[in-house]
C-alpha atoms as a PDB file:
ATOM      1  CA  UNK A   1      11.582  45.220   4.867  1.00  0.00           C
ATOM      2  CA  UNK A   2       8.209  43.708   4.079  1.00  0.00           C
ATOM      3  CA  UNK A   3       9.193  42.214   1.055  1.00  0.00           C
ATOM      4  CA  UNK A   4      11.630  40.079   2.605  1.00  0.00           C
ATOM      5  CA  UNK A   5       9.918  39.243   5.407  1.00  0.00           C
ATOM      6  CA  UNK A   6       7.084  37.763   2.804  1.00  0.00           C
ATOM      7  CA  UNK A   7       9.559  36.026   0.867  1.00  0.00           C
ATOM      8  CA  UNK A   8      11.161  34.555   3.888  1.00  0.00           C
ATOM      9  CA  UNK A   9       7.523  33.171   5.075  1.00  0.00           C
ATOM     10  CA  UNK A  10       7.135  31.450   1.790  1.00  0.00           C
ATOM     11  CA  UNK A  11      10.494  29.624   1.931  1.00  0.00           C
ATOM     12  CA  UNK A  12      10.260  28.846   5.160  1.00  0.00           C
ATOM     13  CA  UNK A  13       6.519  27.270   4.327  1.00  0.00           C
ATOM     14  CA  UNK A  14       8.032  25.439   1.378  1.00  0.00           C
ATOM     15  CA  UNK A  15      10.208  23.109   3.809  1.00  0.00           C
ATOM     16  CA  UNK A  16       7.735  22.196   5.596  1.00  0.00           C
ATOM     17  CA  UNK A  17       5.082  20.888   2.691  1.00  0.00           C
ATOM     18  CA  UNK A  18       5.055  17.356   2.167  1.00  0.00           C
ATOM     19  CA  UNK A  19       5.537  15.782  -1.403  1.00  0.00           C
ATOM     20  CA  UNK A  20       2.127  14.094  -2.542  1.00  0.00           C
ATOM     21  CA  UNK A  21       4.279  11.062  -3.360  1.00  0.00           C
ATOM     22  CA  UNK A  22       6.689   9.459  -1.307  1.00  0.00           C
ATOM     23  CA  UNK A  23      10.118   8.450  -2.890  1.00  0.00           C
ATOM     24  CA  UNK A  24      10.697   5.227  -1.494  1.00  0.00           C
ATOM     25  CA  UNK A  25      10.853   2.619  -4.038  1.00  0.00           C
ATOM     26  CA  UNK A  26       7.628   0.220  -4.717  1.00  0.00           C
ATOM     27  CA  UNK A  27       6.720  -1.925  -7.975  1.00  0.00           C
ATOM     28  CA  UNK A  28       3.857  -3.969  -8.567  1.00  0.00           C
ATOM     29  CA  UNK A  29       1.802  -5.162 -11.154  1.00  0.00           C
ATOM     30  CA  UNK A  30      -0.882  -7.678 -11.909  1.00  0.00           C
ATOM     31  CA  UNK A  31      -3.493  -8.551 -14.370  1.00  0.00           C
ATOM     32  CA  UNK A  32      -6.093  -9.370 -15.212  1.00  0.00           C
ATOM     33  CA  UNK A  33      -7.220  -7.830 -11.261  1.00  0.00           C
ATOM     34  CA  UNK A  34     -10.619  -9.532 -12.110  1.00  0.00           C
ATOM     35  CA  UNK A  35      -9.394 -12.992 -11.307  1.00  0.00           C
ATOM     36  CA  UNK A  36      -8.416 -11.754  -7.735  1.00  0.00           C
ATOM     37  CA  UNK A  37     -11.596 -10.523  -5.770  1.00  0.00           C
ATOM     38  CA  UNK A  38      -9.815  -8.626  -2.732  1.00  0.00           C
ATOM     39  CA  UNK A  39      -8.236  -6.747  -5.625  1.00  0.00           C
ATOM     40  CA  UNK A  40     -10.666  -6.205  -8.068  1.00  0.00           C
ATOM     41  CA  UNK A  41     -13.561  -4.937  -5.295  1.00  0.00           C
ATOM     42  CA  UNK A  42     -10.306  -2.268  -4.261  1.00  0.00           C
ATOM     43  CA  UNK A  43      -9.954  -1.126  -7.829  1.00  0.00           C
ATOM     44  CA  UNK A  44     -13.231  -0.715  -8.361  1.00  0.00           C
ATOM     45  CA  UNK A  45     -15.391  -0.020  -5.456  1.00  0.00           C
ATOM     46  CA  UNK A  46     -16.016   3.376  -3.675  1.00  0.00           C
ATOM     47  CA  UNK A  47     -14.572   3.144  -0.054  1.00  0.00           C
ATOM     48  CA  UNK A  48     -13.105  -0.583  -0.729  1.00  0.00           C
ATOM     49  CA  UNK A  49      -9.397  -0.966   0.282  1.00  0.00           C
ATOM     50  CA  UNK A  50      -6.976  -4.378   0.046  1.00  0.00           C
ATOM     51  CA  UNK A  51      -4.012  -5.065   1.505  1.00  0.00           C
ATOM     52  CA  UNK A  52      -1.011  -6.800  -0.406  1.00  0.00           C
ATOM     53  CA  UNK A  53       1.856  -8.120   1.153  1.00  0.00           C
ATOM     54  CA  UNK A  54       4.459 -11.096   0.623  1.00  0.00           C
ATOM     55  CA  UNK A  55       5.321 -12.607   3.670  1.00  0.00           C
ATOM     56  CA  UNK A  56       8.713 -14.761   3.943  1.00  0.00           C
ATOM     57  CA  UNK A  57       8.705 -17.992   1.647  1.00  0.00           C
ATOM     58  CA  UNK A  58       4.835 -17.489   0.912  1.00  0.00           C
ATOM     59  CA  UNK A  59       3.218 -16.181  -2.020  1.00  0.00           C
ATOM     60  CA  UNK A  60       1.539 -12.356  -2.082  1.00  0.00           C
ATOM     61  CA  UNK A  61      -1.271 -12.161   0.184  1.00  0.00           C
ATOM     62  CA  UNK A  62      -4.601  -9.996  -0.698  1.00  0.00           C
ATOM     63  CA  UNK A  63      -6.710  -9.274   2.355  1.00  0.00           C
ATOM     64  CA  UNK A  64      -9.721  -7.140   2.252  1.00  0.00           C
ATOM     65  CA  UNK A  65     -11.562  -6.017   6.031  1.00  0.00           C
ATOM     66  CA  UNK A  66     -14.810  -6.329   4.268  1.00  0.00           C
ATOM     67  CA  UNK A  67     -13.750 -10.096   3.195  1.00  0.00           C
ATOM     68  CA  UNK A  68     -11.469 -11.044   6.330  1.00  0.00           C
ATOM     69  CA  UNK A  69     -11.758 -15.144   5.323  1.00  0.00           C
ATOM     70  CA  UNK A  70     -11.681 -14.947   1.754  1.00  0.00           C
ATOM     71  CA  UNK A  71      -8.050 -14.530   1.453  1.00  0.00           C
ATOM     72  CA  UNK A  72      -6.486 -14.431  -2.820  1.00  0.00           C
ATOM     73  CA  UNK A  73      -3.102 -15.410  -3.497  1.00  0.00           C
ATOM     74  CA  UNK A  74      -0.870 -14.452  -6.356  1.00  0.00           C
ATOM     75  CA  UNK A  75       2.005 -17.041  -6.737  1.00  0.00           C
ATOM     76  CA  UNK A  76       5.823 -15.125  -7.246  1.00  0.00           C
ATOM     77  CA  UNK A  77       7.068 -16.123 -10.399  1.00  0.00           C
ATOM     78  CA  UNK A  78      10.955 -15.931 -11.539  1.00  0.00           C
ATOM     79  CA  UNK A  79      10.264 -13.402 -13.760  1.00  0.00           C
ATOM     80  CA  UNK A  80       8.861 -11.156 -10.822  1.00  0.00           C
ATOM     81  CA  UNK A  81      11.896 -11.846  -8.466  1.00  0.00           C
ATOM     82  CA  UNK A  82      13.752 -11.208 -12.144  1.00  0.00           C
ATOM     83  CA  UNK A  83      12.040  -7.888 -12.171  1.00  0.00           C
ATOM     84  CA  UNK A  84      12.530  -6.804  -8.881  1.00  0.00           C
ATOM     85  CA  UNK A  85       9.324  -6.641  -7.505  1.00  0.00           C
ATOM     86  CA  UNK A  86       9.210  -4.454  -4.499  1.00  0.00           C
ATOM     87  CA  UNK A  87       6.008  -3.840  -2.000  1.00  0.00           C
ATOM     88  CA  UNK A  88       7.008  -0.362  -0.662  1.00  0.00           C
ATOM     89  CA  UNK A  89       9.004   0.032   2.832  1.00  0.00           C
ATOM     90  CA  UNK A  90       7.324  -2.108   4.806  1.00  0.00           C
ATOM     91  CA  UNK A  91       6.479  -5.067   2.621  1.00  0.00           C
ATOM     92  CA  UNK A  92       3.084  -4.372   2.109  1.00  0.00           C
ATOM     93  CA  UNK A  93       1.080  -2.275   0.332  1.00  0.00           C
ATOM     94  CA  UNK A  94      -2.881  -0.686   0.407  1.00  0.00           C
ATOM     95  CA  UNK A  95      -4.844  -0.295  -2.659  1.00  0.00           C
ATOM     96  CA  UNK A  96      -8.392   0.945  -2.930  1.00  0.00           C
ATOM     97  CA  UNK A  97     -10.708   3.369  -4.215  1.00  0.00           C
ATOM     98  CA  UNK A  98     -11.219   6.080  -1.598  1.00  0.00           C
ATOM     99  CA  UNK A  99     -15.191   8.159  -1.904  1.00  0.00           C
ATOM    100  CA  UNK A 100     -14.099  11.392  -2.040  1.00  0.00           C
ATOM    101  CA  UNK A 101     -12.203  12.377  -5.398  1.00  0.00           C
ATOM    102  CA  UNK A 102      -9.133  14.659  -4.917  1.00  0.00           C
ATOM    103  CA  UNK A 103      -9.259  18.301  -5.054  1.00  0.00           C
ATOM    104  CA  UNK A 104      -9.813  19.535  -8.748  1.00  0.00           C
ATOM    105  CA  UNK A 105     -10.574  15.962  -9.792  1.00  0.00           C
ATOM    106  CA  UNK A 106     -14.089  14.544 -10.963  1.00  0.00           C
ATOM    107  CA  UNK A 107     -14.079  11.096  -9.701  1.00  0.00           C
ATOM    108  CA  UNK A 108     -11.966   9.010  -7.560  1.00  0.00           C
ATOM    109  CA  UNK A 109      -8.888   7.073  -8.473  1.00  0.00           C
ATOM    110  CA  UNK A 110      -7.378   3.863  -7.529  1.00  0.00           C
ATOM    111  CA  UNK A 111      -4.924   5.286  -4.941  1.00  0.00           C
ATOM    112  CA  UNK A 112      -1.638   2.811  -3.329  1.00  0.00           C
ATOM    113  CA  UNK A 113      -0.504   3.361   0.124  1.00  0.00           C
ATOM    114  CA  UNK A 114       2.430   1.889   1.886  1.00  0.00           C
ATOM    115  CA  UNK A 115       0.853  -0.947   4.604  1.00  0.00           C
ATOM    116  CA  UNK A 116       3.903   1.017   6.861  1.00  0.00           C
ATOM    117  CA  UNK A 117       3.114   3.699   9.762  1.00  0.00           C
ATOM    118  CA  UNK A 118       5.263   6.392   8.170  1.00  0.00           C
ATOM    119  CA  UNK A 119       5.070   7.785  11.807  1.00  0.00           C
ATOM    120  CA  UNK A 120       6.678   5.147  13.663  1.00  0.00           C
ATOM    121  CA  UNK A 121       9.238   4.762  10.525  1.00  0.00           C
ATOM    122  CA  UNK A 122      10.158   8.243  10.427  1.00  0.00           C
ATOM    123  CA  UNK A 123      10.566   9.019  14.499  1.00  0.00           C
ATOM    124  CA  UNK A 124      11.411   5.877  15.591  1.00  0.00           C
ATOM    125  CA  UNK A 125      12.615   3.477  12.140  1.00  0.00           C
ATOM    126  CA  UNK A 126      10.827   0.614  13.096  1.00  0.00           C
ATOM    127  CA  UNK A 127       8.325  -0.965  10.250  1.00  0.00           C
ATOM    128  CA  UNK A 128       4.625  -1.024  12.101  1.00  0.00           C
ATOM    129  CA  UNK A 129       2.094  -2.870   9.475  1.00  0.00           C
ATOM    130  CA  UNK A 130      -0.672  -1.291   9.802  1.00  0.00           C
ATOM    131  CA  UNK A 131      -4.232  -2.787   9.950  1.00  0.00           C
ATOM    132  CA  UNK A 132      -7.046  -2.324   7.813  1.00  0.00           C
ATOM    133  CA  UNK A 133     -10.380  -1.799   8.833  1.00  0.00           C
ATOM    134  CA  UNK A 134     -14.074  -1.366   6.737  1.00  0.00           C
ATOM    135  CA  UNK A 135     -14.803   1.953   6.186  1.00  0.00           C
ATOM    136  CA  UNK A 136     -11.513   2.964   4.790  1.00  0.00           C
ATOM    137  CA  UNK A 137      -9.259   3.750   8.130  1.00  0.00           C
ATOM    138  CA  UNK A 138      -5.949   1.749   8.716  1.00  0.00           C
ATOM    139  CA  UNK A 139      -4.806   1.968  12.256  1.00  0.00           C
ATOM    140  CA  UNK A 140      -1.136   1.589  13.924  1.00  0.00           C
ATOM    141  CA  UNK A 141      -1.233  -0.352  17.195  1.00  0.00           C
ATOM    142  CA  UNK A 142       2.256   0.822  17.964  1.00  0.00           C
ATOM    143  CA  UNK A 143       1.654   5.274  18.016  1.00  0.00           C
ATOM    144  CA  UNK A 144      -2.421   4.523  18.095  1.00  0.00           C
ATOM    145  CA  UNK A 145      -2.959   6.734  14.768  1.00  0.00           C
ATOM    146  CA  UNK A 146      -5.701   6.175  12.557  1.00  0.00           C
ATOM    147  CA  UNK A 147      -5.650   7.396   9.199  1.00  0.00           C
ATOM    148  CA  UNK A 148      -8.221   8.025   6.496  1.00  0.00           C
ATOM    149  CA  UNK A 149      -7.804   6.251   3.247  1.00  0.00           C
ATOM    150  CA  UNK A 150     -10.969   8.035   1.754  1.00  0.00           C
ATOM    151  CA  UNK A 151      -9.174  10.925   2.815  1.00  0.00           C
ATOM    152  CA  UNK A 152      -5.628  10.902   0.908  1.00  0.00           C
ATOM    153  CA  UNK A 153      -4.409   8.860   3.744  1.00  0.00           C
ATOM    154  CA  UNK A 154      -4.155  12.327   6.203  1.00  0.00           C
ATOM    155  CA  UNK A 155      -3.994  10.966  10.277  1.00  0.00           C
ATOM    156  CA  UNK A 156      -7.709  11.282  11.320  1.00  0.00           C
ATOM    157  CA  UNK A 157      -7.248  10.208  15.139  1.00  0.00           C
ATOM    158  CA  UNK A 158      -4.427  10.468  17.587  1.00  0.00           C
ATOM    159  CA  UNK A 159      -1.305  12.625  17.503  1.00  0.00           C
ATOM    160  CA  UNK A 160      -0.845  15.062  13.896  1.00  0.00           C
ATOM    161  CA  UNK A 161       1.800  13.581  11.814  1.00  0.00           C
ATOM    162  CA  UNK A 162       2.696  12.972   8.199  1.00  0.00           C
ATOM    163  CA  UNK A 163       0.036  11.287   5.949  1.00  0.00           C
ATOM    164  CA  UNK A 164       0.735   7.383   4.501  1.00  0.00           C
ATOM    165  CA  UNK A 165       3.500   6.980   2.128  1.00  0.00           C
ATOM    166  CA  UNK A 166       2.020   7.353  -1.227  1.00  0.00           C
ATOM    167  CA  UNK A 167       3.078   5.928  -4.514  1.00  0.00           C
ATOM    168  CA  UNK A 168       2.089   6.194  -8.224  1.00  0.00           C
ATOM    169  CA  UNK A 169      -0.498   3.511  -9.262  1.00  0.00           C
ATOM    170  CA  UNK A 170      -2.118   3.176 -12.687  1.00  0.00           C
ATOM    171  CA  UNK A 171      -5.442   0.782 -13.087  1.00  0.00           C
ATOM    172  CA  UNK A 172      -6.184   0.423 -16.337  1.00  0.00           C
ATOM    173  CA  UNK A 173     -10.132  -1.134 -16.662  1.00  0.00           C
ATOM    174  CA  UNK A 174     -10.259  -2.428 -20.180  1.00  0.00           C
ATOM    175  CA  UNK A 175      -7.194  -4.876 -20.133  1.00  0.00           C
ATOM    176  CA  UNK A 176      -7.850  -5.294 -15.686  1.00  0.00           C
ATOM    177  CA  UNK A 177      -4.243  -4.606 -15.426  1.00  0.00           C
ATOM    178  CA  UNK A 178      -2.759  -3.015 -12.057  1.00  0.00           C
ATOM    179  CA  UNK A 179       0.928  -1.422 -11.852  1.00  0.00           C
ATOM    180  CA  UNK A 180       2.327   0.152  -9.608  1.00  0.00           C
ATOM    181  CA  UNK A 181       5.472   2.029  -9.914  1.00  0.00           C
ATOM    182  CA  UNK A 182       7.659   4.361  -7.608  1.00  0.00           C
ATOM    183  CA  UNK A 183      11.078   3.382  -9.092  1.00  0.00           C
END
């Protein structure tokens, strides 16, 4: 009897653990990051986060909260529109360098959030951009959630729910190149 009552605690914790990565699809990539400030400072700066997003019939659009009027541009090619480039759920994405290094790791990582409360999307599947703020918080104005990008993007203020979509990013330092990939 206590065996199964173990094993059916276990499953029933299993459905209930969120995947580190989301599966929604996002691709982006860039280099060299170096001739893009916002970007660069977020790939290589403790605690310094950018925003990336490609609003209608504009190019993509790098905002940093420690920068707000120094605003970088990337101009859409054919070849990315060829390529499929795709900024998350939202249209928009969050890249940075959060200060505290993930559990069992040394040092922190260039991490890539989706610029989209997963909140709102999930409950109510409407896309709320979220804003960025110094100090590594973006806040919803729509559910009033603030979460912690130092923190592996976990809600830090307001109602619990589920932590920022995630995706896989790679910054590689020698060649400055960015990509990031969730296909």
């Amino acid at each position: 009897m206590l065996v199964v009552l173990v094993a059916t605690g276990i499953v029933s914790s299993c459905e209930k653990a969120e995947n580190r990565y989301c599966g929604y699809r996002a691709y982006f990539k860039y280099a060299p990051v170096s001739a893009k400030p916002n970007l660069y400072r977020a790939c290589t700066s403790l605690g310094e986060f950018c925003s990336i997003t490609y609003p209608p019939g504009v190019n993509y659009v790098i905002k940093s909260p420690s920068t707000p009027s120094a605003v970088d541009y990337i101009q859409r090619t054919a070849l990315q529109g060829y390529q499929g480039f795709v900024l998350g759920v939202g249209g928009g994405l969050i890249v940075g360098m959060p200060t505290i290094p993930e559990m069992l790791e040394q040092e922190s990582q260039v991490t890539c959030y989706d610029l989209c409360c997963p909140n709102c999307y999930q409950a109510y599947h409407i896309l709320k951009q979220l804003e960025l703020h110094v100090g590594g918080l973006a806040t919803c104005t729509s559910c009033h959630r603030s979460y912690d990008l130092n923190n592996q993007g976990m809600v830090s203020k307001g109602d619990a729910g589920r932590s920022l979509f995630r995706y896989y990013v790679h910054y590689y330092a020698p060649t400055q190149s960015l990509t990031i990939n969730n296909n």
